[in-house]
N, C-alpha and C. Protein backbone atom coordinates (compact mmCIF):
# COMPACT_ATOMS: atom_id res chain seq x y z
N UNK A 1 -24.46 -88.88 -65.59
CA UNK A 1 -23.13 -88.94 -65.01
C UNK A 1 -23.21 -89.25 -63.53
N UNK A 2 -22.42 -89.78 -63.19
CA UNK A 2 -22.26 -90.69 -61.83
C UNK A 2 -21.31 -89.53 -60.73
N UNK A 3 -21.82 -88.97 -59.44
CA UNK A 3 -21.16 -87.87 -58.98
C UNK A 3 -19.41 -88.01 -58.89
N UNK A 4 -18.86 -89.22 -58.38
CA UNK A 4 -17.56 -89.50 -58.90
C UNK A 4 -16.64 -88.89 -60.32
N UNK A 5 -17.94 -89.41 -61.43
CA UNK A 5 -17.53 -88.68 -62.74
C UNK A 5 -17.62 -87.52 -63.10
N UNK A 6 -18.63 -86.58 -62.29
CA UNK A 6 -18.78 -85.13 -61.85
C UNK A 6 -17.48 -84.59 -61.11
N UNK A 7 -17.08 -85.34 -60.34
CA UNK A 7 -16.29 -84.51 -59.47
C UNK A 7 -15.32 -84.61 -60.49
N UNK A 8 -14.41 -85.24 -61.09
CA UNK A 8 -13.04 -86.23 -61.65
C UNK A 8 -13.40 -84.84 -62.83
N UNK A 9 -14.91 -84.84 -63.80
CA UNK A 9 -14.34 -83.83 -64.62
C UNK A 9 -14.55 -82.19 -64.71
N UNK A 10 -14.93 -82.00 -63.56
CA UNK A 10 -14.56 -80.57 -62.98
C UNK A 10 -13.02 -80.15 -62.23
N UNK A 11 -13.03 -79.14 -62.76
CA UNK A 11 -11.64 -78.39 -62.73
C UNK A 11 -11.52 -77.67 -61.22
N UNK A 12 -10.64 -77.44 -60.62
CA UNK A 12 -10.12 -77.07 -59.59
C UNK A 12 -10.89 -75.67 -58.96
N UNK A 13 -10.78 -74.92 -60.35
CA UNK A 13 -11.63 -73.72 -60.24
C UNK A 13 -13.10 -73.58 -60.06
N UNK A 14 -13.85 -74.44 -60.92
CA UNK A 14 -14.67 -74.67 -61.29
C UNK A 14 -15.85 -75.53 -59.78
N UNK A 15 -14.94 -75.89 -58.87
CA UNK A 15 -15.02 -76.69 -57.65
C UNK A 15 -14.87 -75.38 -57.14
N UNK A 16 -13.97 -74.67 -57.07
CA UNK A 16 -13.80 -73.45 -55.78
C UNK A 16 -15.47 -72.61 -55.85
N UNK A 17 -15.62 -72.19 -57.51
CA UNK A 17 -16.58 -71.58 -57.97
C UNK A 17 -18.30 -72.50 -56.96
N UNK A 18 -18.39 -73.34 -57.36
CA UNK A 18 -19.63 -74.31 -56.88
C UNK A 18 -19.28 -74.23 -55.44
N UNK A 19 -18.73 -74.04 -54.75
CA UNK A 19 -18.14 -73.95 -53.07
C UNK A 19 -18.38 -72.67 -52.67
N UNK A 20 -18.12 -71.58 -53.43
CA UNK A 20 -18.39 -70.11 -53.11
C UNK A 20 -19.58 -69.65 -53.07
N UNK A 21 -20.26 -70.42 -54.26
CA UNK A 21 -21.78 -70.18 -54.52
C UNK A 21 -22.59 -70.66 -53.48
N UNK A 22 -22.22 -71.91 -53.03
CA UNK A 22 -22.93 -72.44 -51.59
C UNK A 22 -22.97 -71.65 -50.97
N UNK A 23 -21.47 -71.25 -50.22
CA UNK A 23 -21.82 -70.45 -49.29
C UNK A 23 -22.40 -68.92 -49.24
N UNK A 24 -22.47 -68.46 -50.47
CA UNK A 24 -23.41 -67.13 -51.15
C UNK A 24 -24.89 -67.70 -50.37
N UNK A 25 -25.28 -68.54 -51.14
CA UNK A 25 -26.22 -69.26 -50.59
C UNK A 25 -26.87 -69.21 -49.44
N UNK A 26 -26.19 -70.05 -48.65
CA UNK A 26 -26.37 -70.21 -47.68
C UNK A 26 -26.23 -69.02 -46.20
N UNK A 27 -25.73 -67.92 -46.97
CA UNK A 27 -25.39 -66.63 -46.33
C UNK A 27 -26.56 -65.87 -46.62
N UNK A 28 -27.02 -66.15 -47.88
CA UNK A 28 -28.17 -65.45 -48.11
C UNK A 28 -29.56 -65.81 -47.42
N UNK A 29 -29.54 -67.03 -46.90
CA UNK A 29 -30.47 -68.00 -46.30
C UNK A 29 -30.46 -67.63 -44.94
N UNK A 30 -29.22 -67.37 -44.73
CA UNK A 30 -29.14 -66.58 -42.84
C UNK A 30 -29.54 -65.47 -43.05
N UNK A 31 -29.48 -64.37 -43.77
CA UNK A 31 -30.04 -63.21 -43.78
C UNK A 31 -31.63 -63.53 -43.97
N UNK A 32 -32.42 -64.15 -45.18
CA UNK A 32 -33.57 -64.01 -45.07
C UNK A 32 -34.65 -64.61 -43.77
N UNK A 33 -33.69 -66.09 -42.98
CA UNK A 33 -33.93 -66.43 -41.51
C UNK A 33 -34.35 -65.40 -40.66
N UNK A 34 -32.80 -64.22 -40.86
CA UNK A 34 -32.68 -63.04 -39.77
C UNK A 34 -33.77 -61.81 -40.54
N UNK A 35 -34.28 -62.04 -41.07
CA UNK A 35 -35.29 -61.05 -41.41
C UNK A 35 -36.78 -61.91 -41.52
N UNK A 36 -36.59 -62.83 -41.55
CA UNK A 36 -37.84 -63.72 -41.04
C UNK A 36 -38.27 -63.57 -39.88
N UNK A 37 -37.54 -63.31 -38.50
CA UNK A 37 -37.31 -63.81 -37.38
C UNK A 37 -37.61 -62.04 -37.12
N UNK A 38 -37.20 -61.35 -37.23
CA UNK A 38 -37.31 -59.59 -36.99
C UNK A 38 -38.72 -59.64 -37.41
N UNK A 39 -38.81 -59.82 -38.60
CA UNK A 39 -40.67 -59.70 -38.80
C UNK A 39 -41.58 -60.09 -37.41
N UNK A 40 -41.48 -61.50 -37.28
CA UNK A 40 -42.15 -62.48 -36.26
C UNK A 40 -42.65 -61.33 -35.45
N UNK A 41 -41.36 -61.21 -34.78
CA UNK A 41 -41.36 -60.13 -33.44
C UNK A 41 -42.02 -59.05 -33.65
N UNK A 42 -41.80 -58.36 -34.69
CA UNK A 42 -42.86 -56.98 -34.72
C UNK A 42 -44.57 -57.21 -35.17
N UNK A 43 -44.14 -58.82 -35.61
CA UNK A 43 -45.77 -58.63 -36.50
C UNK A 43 -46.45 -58.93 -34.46
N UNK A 44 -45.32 -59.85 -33.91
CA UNK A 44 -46.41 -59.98 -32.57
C UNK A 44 -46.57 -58.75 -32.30
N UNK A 45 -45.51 -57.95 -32.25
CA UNK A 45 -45.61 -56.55 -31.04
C UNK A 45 -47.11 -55.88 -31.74
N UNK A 46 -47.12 -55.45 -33.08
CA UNK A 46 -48.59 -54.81 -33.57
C UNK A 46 -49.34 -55.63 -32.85
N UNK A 47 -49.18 -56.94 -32.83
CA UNK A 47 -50.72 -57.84 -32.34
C UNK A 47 -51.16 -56.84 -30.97
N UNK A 48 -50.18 -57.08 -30.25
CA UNK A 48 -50.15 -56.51 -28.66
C UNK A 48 -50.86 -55.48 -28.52
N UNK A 49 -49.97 -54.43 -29.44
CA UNK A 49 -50.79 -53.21 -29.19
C UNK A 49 -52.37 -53.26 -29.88
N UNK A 50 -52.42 -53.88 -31.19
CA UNK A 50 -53.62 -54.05 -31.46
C UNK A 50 -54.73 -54.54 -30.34
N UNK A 51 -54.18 -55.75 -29.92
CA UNK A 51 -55.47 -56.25 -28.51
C UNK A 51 -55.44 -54.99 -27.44
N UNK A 52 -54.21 -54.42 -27.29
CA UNK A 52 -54.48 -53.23 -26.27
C UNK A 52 -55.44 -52.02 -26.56
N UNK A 53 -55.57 -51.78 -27.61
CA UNK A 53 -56.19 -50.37 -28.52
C UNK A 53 -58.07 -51.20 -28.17
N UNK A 54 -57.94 -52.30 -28.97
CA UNK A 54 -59.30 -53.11 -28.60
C UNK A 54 -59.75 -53.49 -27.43
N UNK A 55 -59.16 -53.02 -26.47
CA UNK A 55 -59.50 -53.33 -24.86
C UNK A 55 -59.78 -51.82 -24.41
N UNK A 56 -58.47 -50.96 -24.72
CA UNK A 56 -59.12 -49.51 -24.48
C UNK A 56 -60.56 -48.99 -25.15
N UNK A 57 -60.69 -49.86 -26.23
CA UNK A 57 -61.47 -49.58 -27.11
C UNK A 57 -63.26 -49.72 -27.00
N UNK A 58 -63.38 -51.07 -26.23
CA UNK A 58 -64.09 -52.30 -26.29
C UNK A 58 -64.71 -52.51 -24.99
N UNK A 59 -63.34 -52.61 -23.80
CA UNK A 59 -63.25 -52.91 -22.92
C UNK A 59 -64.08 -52.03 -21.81
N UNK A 60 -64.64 -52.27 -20.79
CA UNK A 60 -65.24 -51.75 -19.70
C UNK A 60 -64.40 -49.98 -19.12
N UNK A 61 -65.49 -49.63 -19.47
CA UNK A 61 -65.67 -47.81 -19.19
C UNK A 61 -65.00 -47.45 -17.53
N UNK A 62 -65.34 -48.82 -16.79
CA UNK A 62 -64.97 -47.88 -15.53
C UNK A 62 -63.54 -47.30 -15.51
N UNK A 63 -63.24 -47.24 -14.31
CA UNK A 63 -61.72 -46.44 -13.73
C UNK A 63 -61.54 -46.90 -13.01
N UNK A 64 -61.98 -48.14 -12.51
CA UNK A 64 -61.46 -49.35 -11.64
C UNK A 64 -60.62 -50.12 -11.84
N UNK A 65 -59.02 -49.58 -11.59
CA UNK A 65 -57.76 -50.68 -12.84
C UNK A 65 -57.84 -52.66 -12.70
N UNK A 66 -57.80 -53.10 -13.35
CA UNK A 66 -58.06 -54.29 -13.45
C UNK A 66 -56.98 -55.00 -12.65
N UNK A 67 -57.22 -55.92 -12.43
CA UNK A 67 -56.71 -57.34 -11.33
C UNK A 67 -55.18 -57.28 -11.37
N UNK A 68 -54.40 -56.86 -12.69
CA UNK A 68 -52.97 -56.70 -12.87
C UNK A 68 -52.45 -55.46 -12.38
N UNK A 69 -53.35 -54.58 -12.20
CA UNK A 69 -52.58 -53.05 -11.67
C UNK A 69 -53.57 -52.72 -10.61
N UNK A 70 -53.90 -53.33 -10.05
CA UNK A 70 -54.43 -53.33 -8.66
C UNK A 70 -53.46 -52.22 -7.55
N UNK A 71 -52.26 -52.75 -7.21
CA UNK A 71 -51.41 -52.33 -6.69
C UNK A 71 -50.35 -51.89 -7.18
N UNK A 72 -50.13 -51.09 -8.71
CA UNK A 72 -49.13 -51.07 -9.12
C UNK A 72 -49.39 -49.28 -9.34
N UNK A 73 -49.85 -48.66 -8.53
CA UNK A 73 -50.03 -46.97 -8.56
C UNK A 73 -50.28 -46.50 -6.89
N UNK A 74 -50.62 -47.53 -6.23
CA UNK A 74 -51.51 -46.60 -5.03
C UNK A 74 -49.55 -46.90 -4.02
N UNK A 75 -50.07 -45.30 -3.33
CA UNK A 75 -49.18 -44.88 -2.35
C UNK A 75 -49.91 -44.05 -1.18
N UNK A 76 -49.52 -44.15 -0.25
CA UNK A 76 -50.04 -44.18 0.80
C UNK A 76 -50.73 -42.18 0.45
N UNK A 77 -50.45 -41.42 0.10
CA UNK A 77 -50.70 -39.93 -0.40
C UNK A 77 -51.88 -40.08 -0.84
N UNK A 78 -51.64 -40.95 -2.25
CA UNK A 78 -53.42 -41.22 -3.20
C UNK A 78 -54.25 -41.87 -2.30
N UNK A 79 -53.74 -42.64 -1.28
CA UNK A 79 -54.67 -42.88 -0.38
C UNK A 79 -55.79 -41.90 0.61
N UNK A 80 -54.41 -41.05 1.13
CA UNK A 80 -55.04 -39.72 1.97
C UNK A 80 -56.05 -39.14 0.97
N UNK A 81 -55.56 -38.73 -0.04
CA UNK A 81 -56.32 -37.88 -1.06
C UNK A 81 -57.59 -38.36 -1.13
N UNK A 82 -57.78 -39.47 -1.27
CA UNK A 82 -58.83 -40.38 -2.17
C UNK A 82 -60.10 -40.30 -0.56
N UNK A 83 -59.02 -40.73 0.49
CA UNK A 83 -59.79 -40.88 1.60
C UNK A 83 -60.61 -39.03 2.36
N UNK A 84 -59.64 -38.13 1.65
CA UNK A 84 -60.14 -36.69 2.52
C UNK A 84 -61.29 -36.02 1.41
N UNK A 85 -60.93 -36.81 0.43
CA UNK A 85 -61.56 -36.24 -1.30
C UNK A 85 -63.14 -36.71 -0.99
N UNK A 86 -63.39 -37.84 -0.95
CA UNK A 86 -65.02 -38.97 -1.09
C UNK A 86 -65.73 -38.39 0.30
N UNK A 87 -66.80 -37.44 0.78
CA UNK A 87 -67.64 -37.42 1.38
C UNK A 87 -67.93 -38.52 1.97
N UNK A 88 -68.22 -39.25 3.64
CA UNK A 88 -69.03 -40.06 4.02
C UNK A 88 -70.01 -39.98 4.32
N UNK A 89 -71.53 -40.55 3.96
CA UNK A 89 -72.58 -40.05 4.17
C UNK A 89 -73.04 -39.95 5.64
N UNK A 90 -72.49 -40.61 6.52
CA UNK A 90 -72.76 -40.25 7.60
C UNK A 90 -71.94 -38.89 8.09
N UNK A 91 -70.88 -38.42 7.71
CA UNK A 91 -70.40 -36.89 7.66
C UNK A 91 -71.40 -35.48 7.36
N UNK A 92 -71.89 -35.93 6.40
CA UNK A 92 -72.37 -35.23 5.94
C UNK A 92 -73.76 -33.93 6.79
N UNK A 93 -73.56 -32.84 6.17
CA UNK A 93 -74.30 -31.76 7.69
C UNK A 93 -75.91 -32.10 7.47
N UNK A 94 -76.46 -32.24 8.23
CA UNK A 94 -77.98 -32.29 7.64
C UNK A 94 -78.55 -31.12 8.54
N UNK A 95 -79.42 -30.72 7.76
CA UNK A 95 -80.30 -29.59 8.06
C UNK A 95 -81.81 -30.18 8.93
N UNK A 96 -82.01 -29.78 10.01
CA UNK A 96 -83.46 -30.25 10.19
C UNK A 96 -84.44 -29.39 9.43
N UNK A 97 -85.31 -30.22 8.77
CA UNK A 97 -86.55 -29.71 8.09
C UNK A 97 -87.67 -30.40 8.27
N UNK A 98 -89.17 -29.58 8.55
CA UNK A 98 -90.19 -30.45 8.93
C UNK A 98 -90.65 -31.24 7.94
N UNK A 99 -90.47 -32.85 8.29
CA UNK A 99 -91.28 -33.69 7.73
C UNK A 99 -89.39 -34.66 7.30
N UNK A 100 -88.63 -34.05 6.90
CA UNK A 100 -87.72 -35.06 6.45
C UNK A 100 -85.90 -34.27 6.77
N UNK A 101 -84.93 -34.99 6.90
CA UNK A 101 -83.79 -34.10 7.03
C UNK A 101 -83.06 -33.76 5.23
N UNK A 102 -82.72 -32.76 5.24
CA UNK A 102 -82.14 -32.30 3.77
C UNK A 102 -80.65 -32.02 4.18
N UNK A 103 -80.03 -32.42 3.30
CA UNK A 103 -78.33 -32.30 3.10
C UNK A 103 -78.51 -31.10 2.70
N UNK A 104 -77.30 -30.48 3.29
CA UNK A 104 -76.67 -29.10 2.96
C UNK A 104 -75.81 -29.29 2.04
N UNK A 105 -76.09 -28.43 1.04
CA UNK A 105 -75.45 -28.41 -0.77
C UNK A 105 -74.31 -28.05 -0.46
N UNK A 106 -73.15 -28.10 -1.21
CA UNK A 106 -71.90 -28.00 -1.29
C UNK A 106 -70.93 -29.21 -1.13
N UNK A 107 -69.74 -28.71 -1.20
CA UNK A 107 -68.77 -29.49 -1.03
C UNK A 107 -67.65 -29.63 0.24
N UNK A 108 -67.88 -30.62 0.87
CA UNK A 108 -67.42 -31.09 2.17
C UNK A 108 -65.64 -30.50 2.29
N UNK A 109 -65.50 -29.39 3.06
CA UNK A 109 -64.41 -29.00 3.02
C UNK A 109 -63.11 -29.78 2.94
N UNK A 110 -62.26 -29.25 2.31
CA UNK A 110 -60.66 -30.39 2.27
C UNK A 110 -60.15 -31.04 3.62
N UNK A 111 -59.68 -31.86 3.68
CA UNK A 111 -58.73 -32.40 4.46
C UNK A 111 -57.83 -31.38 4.93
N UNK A 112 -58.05 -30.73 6.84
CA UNK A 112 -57.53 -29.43 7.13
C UNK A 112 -56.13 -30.25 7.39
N UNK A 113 -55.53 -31.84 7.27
CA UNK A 113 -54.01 -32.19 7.78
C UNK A 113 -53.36 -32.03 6.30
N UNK A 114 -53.84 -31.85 5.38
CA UNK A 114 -52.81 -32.08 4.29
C UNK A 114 -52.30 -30.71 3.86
N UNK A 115 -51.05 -31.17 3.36
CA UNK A 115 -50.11 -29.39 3.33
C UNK A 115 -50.78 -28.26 2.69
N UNK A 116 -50.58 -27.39 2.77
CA UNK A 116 -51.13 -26.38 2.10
C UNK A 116 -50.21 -25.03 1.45
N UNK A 117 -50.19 -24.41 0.51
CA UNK A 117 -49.77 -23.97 -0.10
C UNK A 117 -51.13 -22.11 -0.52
N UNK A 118 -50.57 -21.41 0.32
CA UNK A 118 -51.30 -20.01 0.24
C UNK A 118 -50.94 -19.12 -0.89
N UNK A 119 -51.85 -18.95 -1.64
CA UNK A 119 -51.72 -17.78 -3.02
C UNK A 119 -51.99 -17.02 -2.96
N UNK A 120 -51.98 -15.11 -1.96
CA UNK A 120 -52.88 -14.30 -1.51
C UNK A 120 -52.90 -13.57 -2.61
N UNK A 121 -54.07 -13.16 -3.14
CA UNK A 121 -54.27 -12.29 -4.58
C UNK A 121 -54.58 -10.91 -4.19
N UNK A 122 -54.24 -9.81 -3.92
CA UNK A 122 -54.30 -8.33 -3.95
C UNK A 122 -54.46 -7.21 -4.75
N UNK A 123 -55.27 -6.44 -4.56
CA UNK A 123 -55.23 -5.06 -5.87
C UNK A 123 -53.66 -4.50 -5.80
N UNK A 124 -53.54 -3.82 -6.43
CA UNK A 124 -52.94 -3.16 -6.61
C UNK A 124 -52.70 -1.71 -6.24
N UNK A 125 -52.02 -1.09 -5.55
CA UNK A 125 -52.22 0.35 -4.98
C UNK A 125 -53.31 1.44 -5.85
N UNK A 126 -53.10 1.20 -6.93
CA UNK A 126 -53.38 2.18 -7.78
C UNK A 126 -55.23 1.92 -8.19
N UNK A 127 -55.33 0.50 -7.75
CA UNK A 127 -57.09 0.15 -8.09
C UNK A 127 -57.80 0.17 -6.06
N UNK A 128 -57.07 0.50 -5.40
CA UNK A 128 -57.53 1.03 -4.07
C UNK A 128 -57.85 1.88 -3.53
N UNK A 129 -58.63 2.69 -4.62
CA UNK A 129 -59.26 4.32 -4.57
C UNK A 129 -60.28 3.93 -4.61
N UNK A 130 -61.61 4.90 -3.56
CA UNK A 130 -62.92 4.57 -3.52
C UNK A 130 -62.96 5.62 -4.88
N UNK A 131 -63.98 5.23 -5.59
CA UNK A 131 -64.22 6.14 -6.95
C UNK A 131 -65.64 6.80 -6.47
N UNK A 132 -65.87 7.24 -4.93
CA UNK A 132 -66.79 8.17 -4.95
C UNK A 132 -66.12 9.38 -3.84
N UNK A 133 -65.63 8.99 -2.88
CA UNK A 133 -64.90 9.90 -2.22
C UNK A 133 -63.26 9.95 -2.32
N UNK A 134 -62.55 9.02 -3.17
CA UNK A 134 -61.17 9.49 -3.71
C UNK A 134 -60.09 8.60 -2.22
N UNK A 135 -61.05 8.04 -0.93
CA UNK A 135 -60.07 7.38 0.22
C UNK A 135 -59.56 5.92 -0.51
N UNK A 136 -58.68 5.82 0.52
CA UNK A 136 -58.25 4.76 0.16
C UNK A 136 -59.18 3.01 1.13
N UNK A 137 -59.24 2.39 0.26
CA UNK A 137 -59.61 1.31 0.81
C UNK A 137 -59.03 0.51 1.36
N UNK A 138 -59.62 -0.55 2.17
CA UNK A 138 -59.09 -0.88 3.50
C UNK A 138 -59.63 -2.46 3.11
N UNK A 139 -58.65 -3.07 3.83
CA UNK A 139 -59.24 -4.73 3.91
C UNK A 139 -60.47 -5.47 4.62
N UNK A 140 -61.67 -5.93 3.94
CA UNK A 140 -62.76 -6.08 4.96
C UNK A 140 -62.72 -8.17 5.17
N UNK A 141 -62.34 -8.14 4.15
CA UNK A 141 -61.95 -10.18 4.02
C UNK A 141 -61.53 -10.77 2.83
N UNK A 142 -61.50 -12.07 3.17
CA UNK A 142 -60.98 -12.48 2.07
C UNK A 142 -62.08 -13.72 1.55
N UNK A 143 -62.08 -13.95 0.01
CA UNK A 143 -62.76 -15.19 -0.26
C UNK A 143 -61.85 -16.24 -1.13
N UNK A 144 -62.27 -16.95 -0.35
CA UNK A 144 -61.66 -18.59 -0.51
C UNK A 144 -61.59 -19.68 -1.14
N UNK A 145 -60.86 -19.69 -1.62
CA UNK A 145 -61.28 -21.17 -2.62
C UNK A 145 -60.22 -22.24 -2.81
N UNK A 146 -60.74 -23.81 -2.70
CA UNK A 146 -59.45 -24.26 -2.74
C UNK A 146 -59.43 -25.24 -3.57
N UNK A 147 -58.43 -25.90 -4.25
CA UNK A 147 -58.23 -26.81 -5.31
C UNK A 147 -57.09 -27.96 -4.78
N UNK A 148 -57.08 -29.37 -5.49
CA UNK A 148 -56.32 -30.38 -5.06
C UNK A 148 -55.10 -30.01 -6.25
N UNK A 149 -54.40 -30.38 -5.58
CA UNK A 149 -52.58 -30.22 -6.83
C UNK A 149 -51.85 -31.27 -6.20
N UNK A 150 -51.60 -32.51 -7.23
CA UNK A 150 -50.70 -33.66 -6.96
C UNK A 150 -49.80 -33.48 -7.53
N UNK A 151 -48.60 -33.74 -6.87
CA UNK A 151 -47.15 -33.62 -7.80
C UNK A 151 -46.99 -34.90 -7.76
N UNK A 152 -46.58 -35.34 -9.04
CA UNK A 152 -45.71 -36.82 -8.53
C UNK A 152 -45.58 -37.44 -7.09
N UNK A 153 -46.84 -37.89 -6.47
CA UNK A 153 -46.77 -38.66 -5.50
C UNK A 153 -46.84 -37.58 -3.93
N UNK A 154 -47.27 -36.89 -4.70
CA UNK A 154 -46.99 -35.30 -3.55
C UNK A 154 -48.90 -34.81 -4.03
N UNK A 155 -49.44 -35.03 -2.77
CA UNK A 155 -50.97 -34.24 -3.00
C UNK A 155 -50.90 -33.47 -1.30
N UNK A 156 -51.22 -31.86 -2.26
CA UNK A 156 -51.36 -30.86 -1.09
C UNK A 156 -52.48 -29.58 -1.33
N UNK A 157 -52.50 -29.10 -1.19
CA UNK A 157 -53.97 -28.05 -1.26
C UNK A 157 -53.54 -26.72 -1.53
N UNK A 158 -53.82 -26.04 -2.55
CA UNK A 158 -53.57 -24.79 -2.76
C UNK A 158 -54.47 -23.64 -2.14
N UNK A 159 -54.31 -22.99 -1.71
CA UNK A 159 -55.56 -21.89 -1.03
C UNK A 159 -55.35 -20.78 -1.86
N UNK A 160 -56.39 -20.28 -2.63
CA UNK A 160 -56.15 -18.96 -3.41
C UNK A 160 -57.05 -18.04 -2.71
N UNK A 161 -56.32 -16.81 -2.02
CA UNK A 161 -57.69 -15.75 -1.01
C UNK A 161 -57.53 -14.54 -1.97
N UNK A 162 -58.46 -14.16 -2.04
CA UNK A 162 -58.65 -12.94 -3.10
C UNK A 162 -59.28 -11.84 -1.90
N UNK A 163 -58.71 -10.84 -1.75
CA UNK A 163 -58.58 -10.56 -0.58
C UNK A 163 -59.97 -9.20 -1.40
N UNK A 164 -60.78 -8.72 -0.28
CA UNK A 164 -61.87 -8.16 -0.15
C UNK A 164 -60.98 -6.45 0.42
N UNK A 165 -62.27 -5.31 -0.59
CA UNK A 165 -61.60 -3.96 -0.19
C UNK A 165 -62.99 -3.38 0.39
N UNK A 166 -63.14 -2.13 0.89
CA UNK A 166 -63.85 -1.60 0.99
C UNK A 166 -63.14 -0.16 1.41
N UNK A 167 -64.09 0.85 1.15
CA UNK A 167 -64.14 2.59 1.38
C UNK A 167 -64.84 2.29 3.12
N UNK A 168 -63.28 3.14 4.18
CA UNK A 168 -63.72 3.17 5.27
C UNK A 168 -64.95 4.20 5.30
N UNK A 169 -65.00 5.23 4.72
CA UNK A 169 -65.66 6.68 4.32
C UNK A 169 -67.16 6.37 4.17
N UNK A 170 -67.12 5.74 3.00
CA UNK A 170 -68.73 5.27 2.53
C UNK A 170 -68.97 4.19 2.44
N UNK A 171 -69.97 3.14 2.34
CA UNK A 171 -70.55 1.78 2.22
C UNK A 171 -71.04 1.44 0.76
N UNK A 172 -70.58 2.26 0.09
CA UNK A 172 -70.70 2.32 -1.81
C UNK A 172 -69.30 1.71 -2.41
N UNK A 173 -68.58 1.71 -1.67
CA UNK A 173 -67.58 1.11 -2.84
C UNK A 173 -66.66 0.01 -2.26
N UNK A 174 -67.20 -1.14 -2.53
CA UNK A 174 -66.44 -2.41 -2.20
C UNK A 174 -66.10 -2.93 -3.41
N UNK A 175 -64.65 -3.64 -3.61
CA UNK A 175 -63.69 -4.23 -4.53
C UNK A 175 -63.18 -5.22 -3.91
N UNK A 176 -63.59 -6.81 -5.13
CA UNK A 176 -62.61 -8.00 -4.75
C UNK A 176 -61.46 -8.58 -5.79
N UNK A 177 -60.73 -8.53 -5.48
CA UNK A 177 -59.16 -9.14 -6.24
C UNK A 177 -59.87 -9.85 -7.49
N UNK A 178 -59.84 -9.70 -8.53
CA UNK A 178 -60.40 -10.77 -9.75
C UNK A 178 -59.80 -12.31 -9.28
N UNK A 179 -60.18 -13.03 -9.90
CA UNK A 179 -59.70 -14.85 -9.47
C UNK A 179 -58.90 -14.99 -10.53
N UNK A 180 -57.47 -15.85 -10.37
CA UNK A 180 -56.41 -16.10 -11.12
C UNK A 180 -57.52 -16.97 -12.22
N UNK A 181 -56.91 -16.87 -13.83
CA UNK A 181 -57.34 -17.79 -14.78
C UNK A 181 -57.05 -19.28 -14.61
N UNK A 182 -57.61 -20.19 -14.70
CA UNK A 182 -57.73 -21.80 -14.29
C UNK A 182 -57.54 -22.69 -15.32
N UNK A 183 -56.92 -23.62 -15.34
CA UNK A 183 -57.21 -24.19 -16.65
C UNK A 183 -58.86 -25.29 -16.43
N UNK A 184 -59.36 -25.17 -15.26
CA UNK A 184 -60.69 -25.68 -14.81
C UNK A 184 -61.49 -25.15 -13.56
N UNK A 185 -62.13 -24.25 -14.26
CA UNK A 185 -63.02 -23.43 -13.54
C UNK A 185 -63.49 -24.31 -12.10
């Protein structure tokens, strides 16, 4: 049949029907597009994170951020920090000793300009009894210790002094404040 003679012996309805179905069709064809097209995008996004997981994964151990985040963290604070934090070896105390000079062990005290924040730790009235003559104890010093604490763009120094007791009476009974629990010793 010749489409002329197609059209001539289909019925009115029968035309609406074949017209509706198209556009069923073709509606259905935009939806599977629009779910074609949603896939695309997520199957890239897995890619992404996939190459990212394989770079964390794969990729070089240091802590040296790479060429793209170079400058996308440092503020003038992480600077101080970084700069009062790293020992310079020419800073450093040396001891004279015969035959060669030896570094003095420890750790190069904090940066005395950056803020500080005092935690004084104390007994308690009731643990300030000498337990051989019954006086009360008296303050002889304190010991020191200090830790770095960054807040969001905020680095300042905590000082925790655990303050030192002693019996004015006798030279037997000295007591120091226990040290607050840490989450890193």
């Amino acid at each position: 049949m010749a489409p002329t003679q197609l059209h001539s012996s289909l019925s009115a309805d029968a035309m609406q029907t074949l017209i509706a179905e198209r556009e069923a069709v073709r509606g259905e064809r935009d939806v599977v597009r629009d779910e074609l097209r949603v896939m695309q995008v997520e199957r890239d996004l897995l890619k992404e994170k996939l190459e990212a997981f394989q770079r964390r994964l794969f990729g070089a151990k240091s802590e040296a951020p790479s060429a793209e985040q170079r400058d996308l963290f440092l503020n003038e604070a992480e600077a101080l920090a970084a700069n009062a934090a790293l020992p310079s070896p020419e800073s450093e105390i040396a001891v004279p000793v015969p035959g060669h000079q030896r570094k003095k062990p420890g750790r190069k005290p904090l940066d005395p300009a950056l803020p500080r924040e005092v935690i004084r730790t104390t007994l308690p009235e009731s643990a300030r009894i000498c337990a051989h003559d019954g006086a009360i104890l008296v303050e002889i010093g304190v010991d020191v210790s200090e830790q770095f604490d960054i807040i969001l763009q905020q680095v300042r120094v905590i000082r925790h002094e655990r303050v030192k007791y002693a019996c004015p009476c006798c030279d037997q009974s000295i007591k120091v404040t226990p040290a607050r629990l840490r989450i890193l010793p």
